[in-house]
Protein backbone atom coordinates (compact mmCIF):
# COMPACT_ATOMS: atom_id res chain seq x y z
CA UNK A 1 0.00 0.00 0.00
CA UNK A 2 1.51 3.36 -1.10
CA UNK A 3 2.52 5.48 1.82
CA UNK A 4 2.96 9.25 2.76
CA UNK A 5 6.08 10.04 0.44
CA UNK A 6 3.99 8.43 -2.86
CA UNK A 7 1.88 10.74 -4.66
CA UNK A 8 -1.31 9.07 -6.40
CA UNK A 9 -2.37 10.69 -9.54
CA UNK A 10 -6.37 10.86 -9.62
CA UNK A 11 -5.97 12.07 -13.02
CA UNK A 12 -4.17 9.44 -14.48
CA UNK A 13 -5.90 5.71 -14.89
CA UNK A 14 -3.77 3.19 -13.31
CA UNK A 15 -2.15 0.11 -15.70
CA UNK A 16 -5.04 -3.04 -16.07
CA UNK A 17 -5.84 -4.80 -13.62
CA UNK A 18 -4.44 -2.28 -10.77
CA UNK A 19 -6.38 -0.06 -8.38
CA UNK A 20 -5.99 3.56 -7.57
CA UNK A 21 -4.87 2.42 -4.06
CA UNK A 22 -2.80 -0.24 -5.57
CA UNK A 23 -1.03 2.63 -8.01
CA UNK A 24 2.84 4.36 -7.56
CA UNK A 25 3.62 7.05 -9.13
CA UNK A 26 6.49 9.40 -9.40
CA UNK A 27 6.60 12.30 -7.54
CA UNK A 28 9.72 13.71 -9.32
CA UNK A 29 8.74 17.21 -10.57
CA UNK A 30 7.73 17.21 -14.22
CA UNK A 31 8.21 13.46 -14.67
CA UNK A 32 5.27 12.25 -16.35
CA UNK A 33 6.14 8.40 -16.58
CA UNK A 34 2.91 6.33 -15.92
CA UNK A 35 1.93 4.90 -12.87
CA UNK A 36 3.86 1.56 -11.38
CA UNK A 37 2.32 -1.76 -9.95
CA UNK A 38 4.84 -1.70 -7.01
CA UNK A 39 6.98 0.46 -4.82
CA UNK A 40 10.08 -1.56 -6.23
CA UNK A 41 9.12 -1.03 -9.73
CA UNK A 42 8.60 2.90 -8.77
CA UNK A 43 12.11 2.73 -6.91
CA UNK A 44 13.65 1.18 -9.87
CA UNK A 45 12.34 3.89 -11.91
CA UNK A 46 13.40 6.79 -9.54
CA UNK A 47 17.09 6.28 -11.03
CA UNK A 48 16.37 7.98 -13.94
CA UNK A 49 16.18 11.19 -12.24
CA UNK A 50 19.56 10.41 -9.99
CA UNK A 51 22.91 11.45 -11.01
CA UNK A 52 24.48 9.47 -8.44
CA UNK A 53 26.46 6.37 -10.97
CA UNK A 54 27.46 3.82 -8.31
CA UNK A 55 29.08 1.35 -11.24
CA UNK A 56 32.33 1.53 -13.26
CA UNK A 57 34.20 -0.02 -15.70
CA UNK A 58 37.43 -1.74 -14.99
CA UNK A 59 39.19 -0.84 -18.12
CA UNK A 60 41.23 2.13 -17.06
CA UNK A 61 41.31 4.15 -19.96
CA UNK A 62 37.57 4.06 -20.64
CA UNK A 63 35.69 7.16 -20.47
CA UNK A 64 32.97 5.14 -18.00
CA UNK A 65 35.90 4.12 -15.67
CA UNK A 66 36.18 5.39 -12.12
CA UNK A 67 36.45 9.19 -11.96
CA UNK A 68 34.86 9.04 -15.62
CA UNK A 69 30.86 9.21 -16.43
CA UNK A 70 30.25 5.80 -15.54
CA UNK A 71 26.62 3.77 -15.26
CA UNK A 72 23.83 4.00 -12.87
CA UNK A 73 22.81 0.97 -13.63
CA UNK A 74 24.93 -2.59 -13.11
CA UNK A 75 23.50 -4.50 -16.09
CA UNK A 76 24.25 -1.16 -18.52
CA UNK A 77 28.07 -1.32 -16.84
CA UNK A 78 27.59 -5.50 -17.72
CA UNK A 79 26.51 -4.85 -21.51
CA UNK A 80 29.03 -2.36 -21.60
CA UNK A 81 31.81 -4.43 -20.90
CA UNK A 82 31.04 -6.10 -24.22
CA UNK A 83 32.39 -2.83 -25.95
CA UNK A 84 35.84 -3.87 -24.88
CA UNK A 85 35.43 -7.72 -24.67
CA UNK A 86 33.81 -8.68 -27.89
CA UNK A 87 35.87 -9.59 -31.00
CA UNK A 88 33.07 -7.70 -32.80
CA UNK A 89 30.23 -8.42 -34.95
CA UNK A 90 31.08 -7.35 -39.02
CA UNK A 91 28.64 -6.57 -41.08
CA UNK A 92 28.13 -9.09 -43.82
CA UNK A 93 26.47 -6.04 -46.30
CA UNK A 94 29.27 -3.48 -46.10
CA UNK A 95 32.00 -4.01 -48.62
CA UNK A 96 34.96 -2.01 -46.15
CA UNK A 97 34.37 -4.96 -43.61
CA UNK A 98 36.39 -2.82 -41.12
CA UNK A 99 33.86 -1.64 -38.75
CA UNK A 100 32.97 -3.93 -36.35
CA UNK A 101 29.78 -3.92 -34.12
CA UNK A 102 30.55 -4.94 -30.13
CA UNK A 103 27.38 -6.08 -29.55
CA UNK A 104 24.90 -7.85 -32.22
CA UNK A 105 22.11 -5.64 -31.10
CA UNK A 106 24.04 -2.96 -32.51
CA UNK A 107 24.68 -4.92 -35.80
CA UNK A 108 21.12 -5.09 -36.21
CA UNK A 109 20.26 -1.75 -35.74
CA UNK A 110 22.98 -0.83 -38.28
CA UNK A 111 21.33 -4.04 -40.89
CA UNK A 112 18.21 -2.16 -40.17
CA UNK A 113 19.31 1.81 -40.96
CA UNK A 114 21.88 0.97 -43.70
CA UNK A 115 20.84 -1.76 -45.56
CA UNK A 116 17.17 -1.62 -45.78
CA UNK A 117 16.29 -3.99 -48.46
CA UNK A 118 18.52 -6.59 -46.53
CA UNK A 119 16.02 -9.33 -44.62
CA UNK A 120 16.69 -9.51 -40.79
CA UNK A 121 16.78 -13.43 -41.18
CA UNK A 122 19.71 -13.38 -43.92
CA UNK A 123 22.01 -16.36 -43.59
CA UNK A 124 24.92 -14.04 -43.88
CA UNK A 125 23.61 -11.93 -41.24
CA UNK A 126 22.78 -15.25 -39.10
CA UNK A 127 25.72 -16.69 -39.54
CA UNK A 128 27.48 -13.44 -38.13
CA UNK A 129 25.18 -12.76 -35.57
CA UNK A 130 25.28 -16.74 -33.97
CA UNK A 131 29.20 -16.07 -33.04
CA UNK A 132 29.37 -16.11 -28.94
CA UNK A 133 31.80 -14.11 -27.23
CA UNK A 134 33.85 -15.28 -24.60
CA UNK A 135 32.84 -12.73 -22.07
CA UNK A 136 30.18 -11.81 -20.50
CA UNK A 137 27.27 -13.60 -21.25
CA UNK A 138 29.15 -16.54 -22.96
CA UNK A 139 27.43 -19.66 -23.22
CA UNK A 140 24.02 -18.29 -21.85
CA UNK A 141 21.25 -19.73 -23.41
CA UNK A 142 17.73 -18.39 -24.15
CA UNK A 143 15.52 -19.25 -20.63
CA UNK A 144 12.58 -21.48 -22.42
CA UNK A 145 8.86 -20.93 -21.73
CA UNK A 146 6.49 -24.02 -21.73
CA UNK A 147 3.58 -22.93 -23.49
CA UNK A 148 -0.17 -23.73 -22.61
CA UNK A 149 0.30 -27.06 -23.78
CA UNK A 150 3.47 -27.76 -21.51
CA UNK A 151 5.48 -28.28 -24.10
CA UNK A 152 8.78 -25.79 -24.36
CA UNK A 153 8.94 -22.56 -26.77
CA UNK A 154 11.64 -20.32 -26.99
């Protein structure tokens, strides 16, 4: 139940399935971010309007390294870390092949913006995009979902 430091907005309907009494919302002036199911989620958002950046990457001469800019988040200093661990994704498109892509998320988004008639399921793109790292995240697999039926889905 919110208490005496959570504003309610009467204004705003909560999310489906939640009750006004059941509703967060920030009381960050100006924010106008929709209300939250729970205090964590509310807490969680709060961050966004901190400057405090409790996590830093260990490479020394990154910009995001102690003393530098740095993340507020510990997954976003995680992904990061790809930036100087990956061996780089190269676009299969792009005739230069130089530029390489540290995570494939970016290579995607580059597929996407630059090479517009190119399908997202490619083979060439595929093929570049299944490589695995072996940093962070290496060997990870997909968490399955059983379906309705109880049978597994990815």
């Amino acid at each position: 139940m919110p208490d005496g430091n959570i504003n309610i907005a009467p204004t705003q309907p909560p999310p489906s399935g939640i009750t006004m009494d059941m509703a967060y919302k920030c009381d960050n002036p100006g924010c106008n971010a929709p209300l939250f199911q729970t205090q964590y989620l509310l807490s969680s958002h709060k961050n966004v309007h901190s400057s405090t950046r409790n996590y830093y990457c260990e490479v020394p001469s990154c910009p995001r390294s102690i003393g530098g800019k740095g993340f507020k988040r510990k997954n976003e200093m995680i992904r990061h870390g790809l930036v100087h661990n990956s061996p780089g994704y190269v676009c299969p498109f792009c005739e230069d092949r130089e530029h390489k892509y540290p995570r494939p998320d970016n290579l995607q988004r580059h597929v996407r913006v630059h090479h517009v008639d190119k399908d997202q399921n490619d083979a060439a793109l595929r093929a570049v995009l299944a490589q695995r790292t072996e940093g962070v995240g290496a060997g990870k697999q997909r968490r399955r979902r059983t379906n309705a039926h109880g049978s597994m889905s990815s």
